[in-house]
Protein backbone atom coordinates (compact mmCIF):
# COMPACT_ATOMS: atom_id res chain seq x y z
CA UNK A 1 -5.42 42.99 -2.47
CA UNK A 2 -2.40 41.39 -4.47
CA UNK A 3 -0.83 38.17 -4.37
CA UNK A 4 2.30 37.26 -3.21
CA UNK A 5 3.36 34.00 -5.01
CA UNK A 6 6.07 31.83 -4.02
CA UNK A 7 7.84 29.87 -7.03
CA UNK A 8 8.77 25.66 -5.92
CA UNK A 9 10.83 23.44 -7.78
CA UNK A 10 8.05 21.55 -8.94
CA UNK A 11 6.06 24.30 -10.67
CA UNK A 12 3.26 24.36 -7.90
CA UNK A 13 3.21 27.92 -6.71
CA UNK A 14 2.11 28.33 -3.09
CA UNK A 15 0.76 31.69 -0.96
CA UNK A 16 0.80 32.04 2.07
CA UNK A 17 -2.27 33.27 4.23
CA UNK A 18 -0.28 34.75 7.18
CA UNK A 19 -1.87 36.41 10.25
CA UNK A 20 0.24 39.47 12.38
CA UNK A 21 0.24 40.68 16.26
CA UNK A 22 -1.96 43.32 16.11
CA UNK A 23 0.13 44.66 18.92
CA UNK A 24 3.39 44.37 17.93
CA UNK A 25 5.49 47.42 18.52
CA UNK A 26 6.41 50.19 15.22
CA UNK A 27 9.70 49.04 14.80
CA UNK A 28 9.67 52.93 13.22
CA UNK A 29 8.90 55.00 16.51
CA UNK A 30 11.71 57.84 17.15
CA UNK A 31 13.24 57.19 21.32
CA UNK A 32 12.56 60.13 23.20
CA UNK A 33 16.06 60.74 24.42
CA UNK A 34 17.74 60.76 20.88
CA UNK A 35 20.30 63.71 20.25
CA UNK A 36 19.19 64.37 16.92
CA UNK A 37 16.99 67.65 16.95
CA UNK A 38 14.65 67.77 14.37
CA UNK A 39 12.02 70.58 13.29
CA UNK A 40 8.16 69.70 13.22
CA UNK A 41 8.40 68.91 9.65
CA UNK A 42 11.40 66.25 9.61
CA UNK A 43 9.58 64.97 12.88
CA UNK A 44 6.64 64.71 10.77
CA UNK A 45 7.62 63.31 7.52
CA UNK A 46 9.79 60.59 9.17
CA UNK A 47 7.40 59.50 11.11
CA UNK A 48 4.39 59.02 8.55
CA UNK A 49 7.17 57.70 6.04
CA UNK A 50 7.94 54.62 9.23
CA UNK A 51 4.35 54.29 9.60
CA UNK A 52 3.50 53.77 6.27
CA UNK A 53 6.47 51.11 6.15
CA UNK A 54 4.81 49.66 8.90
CA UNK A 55 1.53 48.85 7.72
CA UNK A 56 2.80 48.13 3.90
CA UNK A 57 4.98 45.30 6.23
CA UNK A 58 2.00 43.96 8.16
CA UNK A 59 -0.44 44.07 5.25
CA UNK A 60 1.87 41.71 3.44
CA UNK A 61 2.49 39.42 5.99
CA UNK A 62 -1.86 39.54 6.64
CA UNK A 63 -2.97 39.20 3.10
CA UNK A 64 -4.44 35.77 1.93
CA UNK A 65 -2.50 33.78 -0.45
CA UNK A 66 -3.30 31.79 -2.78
CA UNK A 67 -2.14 28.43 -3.41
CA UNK A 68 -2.14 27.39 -7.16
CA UNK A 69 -1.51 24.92 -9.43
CA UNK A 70 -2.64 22.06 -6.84
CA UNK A 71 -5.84 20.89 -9.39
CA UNK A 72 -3.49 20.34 -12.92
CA UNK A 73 -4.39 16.53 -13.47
CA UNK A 74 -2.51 14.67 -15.91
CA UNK A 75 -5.31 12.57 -17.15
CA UNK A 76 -8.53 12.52 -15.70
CA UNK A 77 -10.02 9.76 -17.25
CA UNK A 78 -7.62 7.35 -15.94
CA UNK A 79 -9.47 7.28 -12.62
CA UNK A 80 -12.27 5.22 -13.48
CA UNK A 81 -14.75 6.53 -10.78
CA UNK A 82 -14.79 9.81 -11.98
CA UNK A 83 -18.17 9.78 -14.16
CA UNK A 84 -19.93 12.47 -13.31
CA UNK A 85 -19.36 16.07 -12.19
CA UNK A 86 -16.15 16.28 -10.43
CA UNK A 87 -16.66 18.14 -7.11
CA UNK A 88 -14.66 21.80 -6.94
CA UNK A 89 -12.96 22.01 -3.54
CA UNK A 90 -10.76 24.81 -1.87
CA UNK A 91 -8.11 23.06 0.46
CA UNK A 92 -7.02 25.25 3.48
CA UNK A 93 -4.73 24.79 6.07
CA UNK A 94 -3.61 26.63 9.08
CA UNK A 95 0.90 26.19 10.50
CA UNK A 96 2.78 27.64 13.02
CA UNK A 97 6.70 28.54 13.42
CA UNK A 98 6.53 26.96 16.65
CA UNK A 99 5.36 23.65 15.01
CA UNK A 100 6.48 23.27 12.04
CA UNK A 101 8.64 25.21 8.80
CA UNK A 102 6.81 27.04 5.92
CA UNK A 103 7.96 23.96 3.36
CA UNK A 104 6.66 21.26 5.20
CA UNK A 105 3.42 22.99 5.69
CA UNK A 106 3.48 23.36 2.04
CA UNK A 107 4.26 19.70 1.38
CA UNK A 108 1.64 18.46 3.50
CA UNK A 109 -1.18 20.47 1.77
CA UNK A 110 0.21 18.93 -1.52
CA UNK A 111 -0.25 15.90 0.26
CA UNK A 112 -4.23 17.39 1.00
CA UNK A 113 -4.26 18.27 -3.05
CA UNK A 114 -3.03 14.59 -4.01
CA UNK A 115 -6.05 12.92 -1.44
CA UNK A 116 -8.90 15.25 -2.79
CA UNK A 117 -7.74 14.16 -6.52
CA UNK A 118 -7.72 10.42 -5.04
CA UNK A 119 -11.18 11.04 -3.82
CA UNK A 120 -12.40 12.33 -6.92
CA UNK A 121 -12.46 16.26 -6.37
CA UNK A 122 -11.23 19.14 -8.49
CA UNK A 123 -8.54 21.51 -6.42
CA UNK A 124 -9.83 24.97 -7.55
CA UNK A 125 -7.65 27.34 -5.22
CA UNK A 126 -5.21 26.37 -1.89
CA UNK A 127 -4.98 28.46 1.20
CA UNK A 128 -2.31 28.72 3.85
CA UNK A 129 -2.43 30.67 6.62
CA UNK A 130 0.48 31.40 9.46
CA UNK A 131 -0.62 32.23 12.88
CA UNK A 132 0.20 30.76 16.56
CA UNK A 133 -2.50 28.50 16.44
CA UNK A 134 -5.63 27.64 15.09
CA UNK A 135 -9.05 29.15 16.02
CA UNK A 136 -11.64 27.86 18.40
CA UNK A 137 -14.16 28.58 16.55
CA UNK A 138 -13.59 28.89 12.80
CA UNK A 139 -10.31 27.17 12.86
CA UNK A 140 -8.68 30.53 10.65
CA UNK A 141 -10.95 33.32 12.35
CA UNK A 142 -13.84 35.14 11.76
CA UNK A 143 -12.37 37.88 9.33
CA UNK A 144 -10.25 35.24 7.16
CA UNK A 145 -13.47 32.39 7.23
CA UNK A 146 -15.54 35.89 5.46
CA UNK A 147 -12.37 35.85 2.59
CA UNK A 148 -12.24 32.22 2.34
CA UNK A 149 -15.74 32.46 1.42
CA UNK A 150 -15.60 35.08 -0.83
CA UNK A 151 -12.85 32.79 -2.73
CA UNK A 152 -15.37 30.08 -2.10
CA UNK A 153 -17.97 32.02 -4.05
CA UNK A 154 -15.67 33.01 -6.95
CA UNK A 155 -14.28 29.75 -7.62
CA UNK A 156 -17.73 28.00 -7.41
CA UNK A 157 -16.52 25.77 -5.21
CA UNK A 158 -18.45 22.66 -3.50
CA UNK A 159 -16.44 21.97 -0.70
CA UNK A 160 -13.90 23.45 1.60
CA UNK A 161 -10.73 20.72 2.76
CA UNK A 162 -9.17 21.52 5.57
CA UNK A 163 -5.70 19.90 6.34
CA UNK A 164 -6.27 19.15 10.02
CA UNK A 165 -8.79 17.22 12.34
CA UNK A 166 -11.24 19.26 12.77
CA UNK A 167 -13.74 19.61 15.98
CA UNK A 168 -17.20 19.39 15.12
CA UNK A 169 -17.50 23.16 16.41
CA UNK A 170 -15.19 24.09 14.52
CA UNK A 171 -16.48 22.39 11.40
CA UNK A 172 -19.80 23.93 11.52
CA UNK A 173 -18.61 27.73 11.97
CA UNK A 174 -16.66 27.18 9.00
CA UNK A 175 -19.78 25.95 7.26
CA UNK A 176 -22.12 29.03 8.19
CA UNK A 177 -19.49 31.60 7.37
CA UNK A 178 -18.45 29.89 3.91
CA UNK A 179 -21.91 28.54 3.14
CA UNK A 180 -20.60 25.53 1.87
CA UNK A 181 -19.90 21.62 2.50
CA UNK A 182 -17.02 21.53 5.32
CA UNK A 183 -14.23 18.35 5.42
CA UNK A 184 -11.60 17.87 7.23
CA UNK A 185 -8.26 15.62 6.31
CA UNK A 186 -9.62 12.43 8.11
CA UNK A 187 -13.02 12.48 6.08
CA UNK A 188 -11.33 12.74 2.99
CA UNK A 189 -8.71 9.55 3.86
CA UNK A 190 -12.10 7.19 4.81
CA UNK A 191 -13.34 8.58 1.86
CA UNK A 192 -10.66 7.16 -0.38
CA UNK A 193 -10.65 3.98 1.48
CA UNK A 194 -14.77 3.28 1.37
CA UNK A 195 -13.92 3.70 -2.46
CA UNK A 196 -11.42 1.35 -3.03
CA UNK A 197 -12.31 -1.60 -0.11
CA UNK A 198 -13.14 -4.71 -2.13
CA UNK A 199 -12.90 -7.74 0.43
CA UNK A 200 -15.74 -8.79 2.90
CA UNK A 201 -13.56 -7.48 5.96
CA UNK A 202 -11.76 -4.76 4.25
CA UNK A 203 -15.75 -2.77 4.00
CA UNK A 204 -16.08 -4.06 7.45
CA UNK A 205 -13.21 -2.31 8.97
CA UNK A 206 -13.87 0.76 6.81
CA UNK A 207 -17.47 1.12 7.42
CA UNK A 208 -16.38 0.59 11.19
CA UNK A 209 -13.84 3.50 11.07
CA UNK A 210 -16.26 5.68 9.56
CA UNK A 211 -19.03 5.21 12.33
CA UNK A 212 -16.45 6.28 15.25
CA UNK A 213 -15.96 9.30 13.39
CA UNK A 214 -19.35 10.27 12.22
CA UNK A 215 -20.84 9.34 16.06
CA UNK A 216 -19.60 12.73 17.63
CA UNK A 217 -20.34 14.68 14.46
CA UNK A 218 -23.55 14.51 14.24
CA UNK A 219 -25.41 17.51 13.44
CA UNK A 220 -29.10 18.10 13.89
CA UNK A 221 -31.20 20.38 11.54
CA UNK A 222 -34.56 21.97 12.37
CA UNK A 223 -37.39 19.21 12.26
CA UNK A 224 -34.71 16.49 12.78
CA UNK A 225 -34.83 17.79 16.37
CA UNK A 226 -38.48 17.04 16.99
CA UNK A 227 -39.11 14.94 19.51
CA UNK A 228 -40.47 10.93 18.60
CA UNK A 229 -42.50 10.32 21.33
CA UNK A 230 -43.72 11.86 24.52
CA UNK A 231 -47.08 13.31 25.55
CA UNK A 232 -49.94 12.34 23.35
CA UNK A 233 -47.90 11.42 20.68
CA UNK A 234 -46.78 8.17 22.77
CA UNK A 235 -50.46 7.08 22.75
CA UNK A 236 -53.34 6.74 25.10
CA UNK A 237 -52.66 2.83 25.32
CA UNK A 238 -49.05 2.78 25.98
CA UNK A 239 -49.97 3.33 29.35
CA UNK A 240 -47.70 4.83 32.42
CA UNK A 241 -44.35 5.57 32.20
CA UNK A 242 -44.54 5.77 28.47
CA UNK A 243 -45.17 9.29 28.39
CA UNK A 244 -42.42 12.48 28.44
CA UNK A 245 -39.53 14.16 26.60
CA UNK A 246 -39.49 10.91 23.91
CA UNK A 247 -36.20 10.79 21.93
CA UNK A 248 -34.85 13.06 19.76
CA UNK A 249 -33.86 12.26 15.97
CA UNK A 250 -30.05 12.94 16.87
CA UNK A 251 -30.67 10.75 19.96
CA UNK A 252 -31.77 7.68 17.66
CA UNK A 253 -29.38 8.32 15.38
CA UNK A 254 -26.62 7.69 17.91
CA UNK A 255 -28.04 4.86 19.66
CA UNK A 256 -28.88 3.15 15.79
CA UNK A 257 -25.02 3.94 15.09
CA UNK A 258 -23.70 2.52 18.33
CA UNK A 259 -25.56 -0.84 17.31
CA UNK A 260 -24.05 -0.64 14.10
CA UNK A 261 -20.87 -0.13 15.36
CA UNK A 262 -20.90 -3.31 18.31
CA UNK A 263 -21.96 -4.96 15.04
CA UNK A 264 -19.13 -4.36 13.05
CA UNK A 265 -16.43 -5.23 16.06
CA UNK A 266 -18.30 -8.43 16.47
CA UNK A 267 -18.01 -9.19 12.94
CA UNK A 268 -14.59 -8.51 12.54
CA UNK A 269 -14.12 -10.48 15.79
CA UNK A 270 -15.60 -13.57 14.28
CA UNK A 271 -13.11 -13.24 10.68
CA UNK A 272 -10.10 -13.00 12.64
CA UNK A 273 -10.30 -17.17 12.99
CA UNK A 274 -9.69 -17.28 9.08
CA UNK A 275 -7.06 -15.39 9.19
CA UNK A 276 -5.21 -17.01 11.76
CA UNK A 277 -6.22 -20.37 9.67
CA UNK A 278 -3.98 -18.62 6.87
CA UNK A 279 -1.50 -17.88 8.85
CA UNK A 280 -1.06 -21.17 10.86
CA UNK A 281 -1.09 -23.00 7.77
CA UNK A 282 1.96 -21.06 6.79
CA UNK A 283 3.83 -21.41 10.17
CA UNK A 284 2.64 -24.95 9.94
CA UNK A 285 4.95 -25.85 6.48
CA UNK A 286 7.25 -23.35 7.84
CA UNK A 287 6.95 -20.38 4.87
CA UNK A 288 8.40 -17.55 5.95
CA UNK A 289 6.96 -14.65 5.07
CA UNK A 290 8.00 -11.09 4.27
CA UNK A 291 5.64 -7.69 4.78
CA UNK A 292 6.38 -5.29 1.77
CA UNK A 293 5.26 -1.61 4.14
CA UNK A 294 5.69 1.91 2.83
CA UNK A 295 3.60 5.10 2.69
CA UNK A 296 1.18 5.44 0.14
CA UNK A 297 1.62 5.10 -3.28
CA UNK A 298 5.33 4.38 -2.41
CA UNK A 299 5.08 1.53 -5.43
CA UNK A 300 4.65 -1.32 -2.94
CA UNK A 301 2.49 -3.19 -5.44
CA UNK A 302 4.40 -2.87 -8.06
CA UNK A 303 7.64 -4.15 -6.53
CA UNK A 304 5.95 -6.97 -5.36
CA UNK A 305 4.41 -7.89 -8.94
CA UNK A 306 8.20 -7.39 -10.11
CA UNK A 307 9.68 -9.53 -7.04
CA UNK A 308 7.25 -12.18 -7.72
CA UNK A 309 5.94 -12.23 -11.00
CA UNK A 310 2.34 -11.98 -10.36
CA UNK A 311 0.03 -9.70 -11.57
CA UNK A 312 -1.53 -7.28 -8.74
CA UNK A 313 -3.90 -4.21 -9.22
CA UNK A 314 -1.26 -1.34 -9.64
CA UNK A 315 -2.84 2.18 -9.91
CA UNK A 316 -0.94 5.63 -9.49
CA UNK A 317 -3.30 6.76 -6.67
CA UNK A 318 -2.94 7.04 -3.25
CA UNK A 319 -4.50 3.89 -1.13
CA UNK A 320 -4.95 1.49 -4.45
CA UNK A 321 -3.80 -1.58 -2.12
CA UNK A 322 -6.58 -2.07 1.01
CA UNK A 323 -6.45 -5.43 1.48
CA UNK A 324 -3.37 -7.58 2.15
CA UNK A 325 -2.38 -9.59 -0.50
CA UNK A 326 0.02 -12.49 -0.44
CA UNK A 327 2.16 -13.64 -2.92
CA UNK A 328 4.52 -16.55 -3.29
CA UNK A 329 8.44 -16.25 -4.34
CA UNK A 330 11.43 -18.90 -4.47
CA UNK A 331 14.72 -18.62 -3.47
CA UNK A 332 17.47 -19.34 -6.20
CA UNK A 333 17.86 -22.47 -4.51
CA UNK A 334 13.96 -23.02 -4.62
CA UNK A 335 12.45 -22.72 -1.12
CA UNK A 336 9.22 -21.47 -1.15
CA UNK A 337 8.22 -17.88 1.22
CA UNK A 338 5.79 -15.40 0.86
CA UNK A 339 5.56 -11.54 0.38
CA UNK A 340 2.67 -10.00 2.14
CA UNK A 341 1.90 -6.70 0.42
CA UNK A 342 0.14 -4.47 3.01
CA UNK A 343 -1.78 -1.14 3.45
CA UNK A 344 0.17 2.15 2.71
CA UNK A 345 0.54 4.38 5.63
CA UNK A 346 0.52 8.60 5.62
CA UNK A 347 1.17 11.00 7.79
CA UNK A 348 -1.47 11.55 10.61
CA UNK A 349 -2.78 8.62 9.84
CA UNK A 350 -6.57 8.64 11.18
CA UNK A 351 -6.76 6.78 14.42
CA UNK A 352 -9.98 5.15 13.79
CA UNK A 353 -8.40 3.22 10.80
CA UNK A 354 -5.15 2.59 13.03
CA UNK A 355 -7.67 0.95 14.90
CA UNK A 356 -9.81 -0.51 12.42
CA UNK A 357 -7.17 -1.81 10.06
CA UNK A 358 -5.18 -3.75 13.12
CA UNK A 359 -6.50 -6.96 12.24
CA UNK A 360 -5.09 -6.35 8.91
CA UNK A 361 -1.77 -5.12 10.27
CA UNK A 362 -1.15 -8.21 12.12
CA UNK A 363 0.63 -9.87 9.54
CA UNK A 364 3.28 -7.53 9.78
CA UNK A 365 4.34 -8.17 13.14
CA UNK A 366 3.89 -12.06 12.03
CA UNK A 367 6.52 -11.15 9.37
CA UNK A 368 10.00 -13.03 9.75
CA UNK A 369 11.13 -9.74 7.37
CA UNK A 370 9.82 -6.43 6.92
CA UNK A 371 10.62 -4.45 3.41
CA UNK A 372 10.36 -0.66 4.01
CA UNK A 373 9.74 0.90 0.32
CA UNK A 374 9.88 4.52 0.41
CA UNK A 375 9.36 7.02 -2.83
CA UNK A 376 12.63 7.85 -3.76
CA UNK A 377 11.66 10.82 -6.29
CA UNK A 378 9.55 12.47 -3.25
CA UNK A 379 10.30 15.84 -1.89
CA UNK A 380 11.06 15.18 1.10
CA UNK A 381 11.05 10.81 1.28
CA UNK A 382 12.60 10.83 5.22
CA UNK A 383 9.49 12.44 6.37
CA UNK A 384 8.02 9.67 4.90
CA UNK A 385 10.28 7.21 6.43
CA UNK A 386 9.06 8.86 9.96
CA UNK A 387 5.44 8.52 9.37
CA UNK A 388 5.88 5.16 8.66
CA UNK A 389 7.94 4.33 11.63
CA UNK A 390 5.40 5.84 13.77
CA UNK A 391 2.55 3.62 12.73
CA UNK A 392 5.03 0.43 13.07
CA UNK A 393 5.89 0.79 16.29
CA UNK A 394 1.84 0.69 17.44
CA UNK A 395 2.09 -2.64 15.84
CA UNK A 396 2.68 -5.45 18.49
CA UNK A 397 6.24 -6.94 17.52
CA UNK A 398 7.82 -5.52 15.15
CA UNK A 399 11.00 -4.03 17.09
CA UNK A 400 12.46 -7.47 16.69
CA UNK A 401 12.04 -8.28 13.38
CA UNK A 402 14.97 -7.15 10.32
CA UNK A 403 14.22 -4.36 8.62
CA UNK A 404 15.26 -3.23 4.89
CA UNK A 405 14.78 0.24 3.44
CA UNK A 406 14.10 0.35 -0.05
CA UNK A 407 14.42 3.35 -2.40
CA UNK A 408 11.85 3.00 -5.20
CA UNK A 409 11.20 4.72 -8.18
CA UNK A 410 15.10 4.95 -9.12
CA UNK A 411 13.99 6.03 -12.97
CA UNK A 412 13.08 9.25 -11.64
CA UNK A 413 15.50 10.22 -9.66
CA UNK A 414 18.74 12.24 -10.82
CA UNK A 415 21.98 11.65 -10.07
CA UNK A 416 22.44 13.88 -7.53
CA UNK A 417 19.70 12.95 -5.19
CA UNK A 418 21.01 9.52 -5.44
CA UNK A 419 24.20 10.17 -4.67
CA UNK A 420 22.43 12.23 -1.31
CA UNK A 421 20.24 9.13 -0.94
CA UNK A 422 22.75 6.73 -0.82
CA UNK A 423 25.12 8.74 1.51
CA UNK A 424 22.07 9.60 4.25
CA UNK A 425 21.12 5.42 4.21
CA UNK A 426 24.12 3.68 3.15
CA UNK A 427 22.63 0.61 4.04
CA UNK A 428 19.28 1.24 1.59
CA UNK A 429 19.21 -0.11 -1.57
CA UNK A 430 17.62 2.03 -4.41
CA UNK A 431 15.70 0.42 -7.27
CA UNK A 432 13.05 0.62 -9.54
CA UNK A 433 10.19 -1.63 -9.85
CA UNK A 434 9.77 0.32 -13.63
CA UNK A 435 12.63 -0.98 -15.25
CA UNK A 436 14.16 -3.70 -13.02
CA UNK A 437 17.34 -1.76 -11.79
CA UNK A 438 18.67 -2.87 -8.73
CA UNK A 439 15.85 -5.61 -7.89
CA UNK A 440 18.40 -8.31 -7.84
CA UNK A 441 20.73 -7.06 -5.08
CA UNK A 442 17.75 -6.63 -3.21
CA UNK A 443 16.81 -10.22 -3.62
CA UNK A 444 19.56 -11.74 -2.41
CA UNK A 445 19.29 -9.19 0.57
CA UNK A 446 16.18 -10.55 1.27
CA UNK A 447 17.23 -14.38 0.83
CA UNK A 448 19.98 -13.90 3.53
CA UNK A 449 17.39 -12.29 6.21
CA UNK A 450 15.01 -15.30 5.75
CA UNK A 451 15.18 -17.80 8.41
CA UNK A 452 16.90 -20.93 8.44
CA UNK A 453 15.09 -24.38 8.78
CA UNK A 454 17.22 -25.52 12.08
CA UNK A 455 16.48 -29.24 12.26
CA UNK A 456 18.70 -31.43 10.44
CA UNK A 457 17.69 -34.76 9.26
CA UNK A 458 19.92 -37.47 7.78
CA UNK A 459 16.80 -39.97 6.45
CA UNK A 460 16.10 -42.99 4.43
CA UNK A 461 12.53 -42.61 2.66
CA UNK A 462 10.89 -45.01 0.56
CA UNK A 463 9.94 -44.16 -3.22
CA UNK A 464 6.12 -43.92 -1.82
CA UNK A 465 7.31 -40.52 -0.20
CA UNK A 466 7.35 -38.96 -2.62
CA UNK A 467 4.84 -35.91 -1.59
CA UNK A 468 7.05 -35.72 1.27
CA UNK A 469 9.96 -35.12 -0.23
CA UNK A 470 8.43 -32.54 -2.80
CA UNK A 471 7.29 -30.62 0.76
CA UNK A 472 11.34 -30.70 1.84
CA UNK A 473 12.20 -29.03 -1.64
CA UNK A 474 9.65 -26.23 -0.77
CA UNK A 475 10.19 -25.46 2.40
CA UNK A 476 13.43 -26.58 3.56
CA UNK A 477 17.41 -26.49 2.11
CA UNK A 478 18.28 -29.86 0.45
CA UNK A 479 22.08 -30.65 1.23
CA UNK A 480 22.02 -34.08 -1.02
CA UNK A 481 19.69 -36.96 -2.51
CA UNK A 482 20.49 -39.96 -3.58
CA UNK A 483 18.27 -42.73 -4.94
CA UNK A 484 19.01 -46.08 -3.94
CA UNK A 485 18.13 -49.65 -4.13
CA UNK A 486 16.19 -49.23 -1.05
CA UNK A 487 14.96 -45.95 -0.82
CA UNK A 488 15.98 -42.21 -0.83
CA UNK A 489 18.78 -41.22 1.10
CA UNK A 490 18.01 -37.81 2.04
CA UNK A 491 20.05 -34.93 4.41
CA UNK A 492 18.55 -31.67 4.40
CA UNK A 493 17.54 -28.37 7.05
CA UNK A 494 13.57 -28.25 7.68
CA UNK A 495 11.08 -26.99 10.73
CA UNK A 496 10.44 -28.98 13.62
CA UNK A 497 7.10 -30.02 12.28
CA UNK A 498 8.26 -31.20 8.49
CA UNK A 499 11.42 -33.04 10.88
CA UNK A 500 8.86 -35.19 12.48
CA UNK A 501 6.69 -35.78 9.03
CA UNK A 502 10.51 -37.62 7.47
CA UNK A 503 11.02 -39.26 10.50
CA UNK A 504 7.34 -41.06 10.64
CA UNK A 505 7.98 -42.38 7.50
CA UNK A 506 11.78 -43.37 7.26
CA UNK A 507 12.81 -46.79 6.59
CA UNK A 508 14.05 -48.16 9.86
């Protein structure tokens, strides 16, 4: 069977795996009213030369294709948990017309390719196939699970990745026809995040998401099955009642995780107190803050080190940044706010880190500004922009609060996309957090969005105020100070809650 291989501008080359009606229609067959008189021979030869046509057509539009250069990794050692045998995976994936296009189904299993390097894996082979929709049972069918395995087998492969939620049926026909390890696109994103969780709450929320989607896959295995207690193996003193079926291991297994997980939710219950400390403490001085969201790997952390001088872990890997960090910046005309750099999102984002991970959302719809940093040099960066958008609008309050779209990664992009960029989003800016370009325009954007203390004072402090009046630098707009005889004459904008501070201790 030959390989059909599709060139992309990127020098990946991807093959289709693409699955005919069996009962479509010869588009060869001769009508039975046609004028044309031909002898038994001509009848003949034309129609074995259409039928061959035919099946040549279908073959190539059946035949598994290969998906290659998804594994090339520009420097392994730079991903510092990779220390022992790599694992050797096969990512497959399954589109439809009705769906989606050919490209994007291509993009999103580079997507697959990029997570299974995150997670540590090797990408031996890639596998698309094209039918109406996936299989019940095997997810690509029984005949195209026995090639995948055959691949499987040749490659020496650990693991097959499939780019889709699998059901746990599904997952274990795959398994006995293949003979291998089965994941699906949601394992492998937990994956990545139990790796690189570092806080006390950020393992919580993880470990949490995890639970809710092992609890429904749990698979039982010969002995595992046997039954704990029941009969005589409950004991001749535990008396009446003790005695019958007992509980399976798959049972206990379930009921142990279901502890775990009211656990977790109660534990993540009882942190949310410190943050709200956090973040009352910043309402309470009146620091506004703004939420730096993107997709993954977008550069979030690294134009937030560049906006604010500070020195955050910056990694080129997907899902570096788990837990929010917070940063502190100053206007030119030094008011203090904060930048909170958040999560990355991805398409089909799993739903039990949605849910875990809302506690850590909540800052952005406490956000008085929201910057939306998107990869410039992508593909395809307004898919991005979608996926995002879909995951902020689950978040309580965010319709309300500015928006601005940033372009990153400017030092890779040509001139041409730029020019497209700039004339799809006018309103975007495009930088780089590399070199620097363009990070002051977005500054000042920034500055302007950022609310406005609306109290105005006109006060005389005395010279023992002088905490106080380092607080109204910080966090409000000075208009003028002047030191007197008797005191500090001072006018400036600040929050209700600084306003009454100056006006306790003014000089009557």
């Amino acid at each position: 069977m030959t390989d059909t291989e599709v060139p992309l501008t990127d020098n990946t080359q991807y093959t289709d795996l693409d699955r005919s009606d069996a009962d479509e229609a010869p588009s060869g067959v001769l009508s039975g009213q046609s004028n044309v008189l031909l002898d038994d021979t001509q009848r003949a030869a034309g129609w074995h030369e259409d039928s061959n046509q035919e099946w040549e057509e279908r073959e190539a539009r059946n035949e598994l294709k290969h998906v290659a250069g998804l594994g090339e990794l520009q420097d392994v050692t730079e991903v510092e948990y990779r220390k022992v045998r790599l694992e050797r995976v096969v990512l497959v994936g399954v589109w439809s017309s009705a769906v989606t296009t050919q490209a994007k189904a291509e993009e999103s299993l580079r997507e697959l390719a990029a997570l299974a390097e995150t997670a540590g894996a090797v990408v031996c082979d890639g596998l698309l196939q094209h039918r109406s929709k996936p299989d019940a049972a095997t997810y690509v069918g029984s005949g195209k699970a026995r090639e995948i395995a055959d691949i499987v087998a040749r490659e020496e492969a650990d693991t097959i990745v499939v780019d889709d939620d699998l059901a746990p049926s599904q997952r274990r026909a795959l398994e006995d026809a293949a003979k291998v390890k089965v994941v699906d696109r949601t394992a492998v994103i937990l994956d990545i995040f139990a790796q690189h969780a570092t806080s006390r709450e950020g393992k919580a929320q993880v470990e949490l998401a995890q639970l809710e989607y092992m609890l429904p896959r749990l698979r039982g295995w010969g002995g595992s099955l046997s039954r704990q207690a029941g009969g005589r193996a409950a004991g001749a003193d535990a008396g009446i009642g003790s005695r019958g079926p007992g509980e399976t291991k798959i049972e206990m297994d379930r009921r142990v995780i279901r502890a775990r997980i009211a656990r977790l939710r109660r534990q993540i219950r009882e942190m949310a107190p410190a943050r709200e400390i956090k973040r009352g403490s910043r309402r309470r001085f009146g620091l506004p803050t703004v939420a730096v969201v993107g997709y993954t790997n977008a550069g979030k952390s690294s134009l937030t080190n560049r906006l604010t001088g500070s020195a955050e872990l910056v990694e080129n890997a997907l899902f570096a940044t788990l837990d929010t960090a917070v940063r502190r910046a100053k206007t030119h005309d030094g008011r203090a706010f904060a930048y909170v750099d958040t999560v990355g999102f991805v398409r089909r984002l799993p739903t039990q880190l949605v849910e875990a991970f809302k506690s850590t959302l909540e800052e952005v719809g406490e956000a008085d500004v929201i910057v939306h940093v998107v990869d410039g040099s992508h593909p395809d960066p307004f898919s991005q922009i979608d996926a995002v958008n879909d995951v902020l609008a689950d978040i309580e309050g965010t319709v309300s609060i500015p928006r601005i779209l940033v372009f990153n990664k400017a030092d890779q992009i040509d001139d041409a996309k730029r020019e497209r960029l700039a004339a799809l989003q006018p309103d975007a800016f495009i930088v780089s957090a590399y070199s620097g370009k363009g990070l002051d325009a977005l500054r000042d954007a920034v500055e302007e969005l950022l609310p406005v203390p609306h109290v105005h004072i006109n006060a005389l402090l005395p010279y023992t105020a002088g905490s106080l009046l380092s607080r109204v630098r910080e966090y409000g707009k000075v208009d003028s100070v002047e030191y007197r005889d008797d005191g500090v004459a001072l006018e400036a904008d600040v929050d209700s809650h600084l306003a009454a501070q100056i006006m306790e201790q003014s000089i009557a």
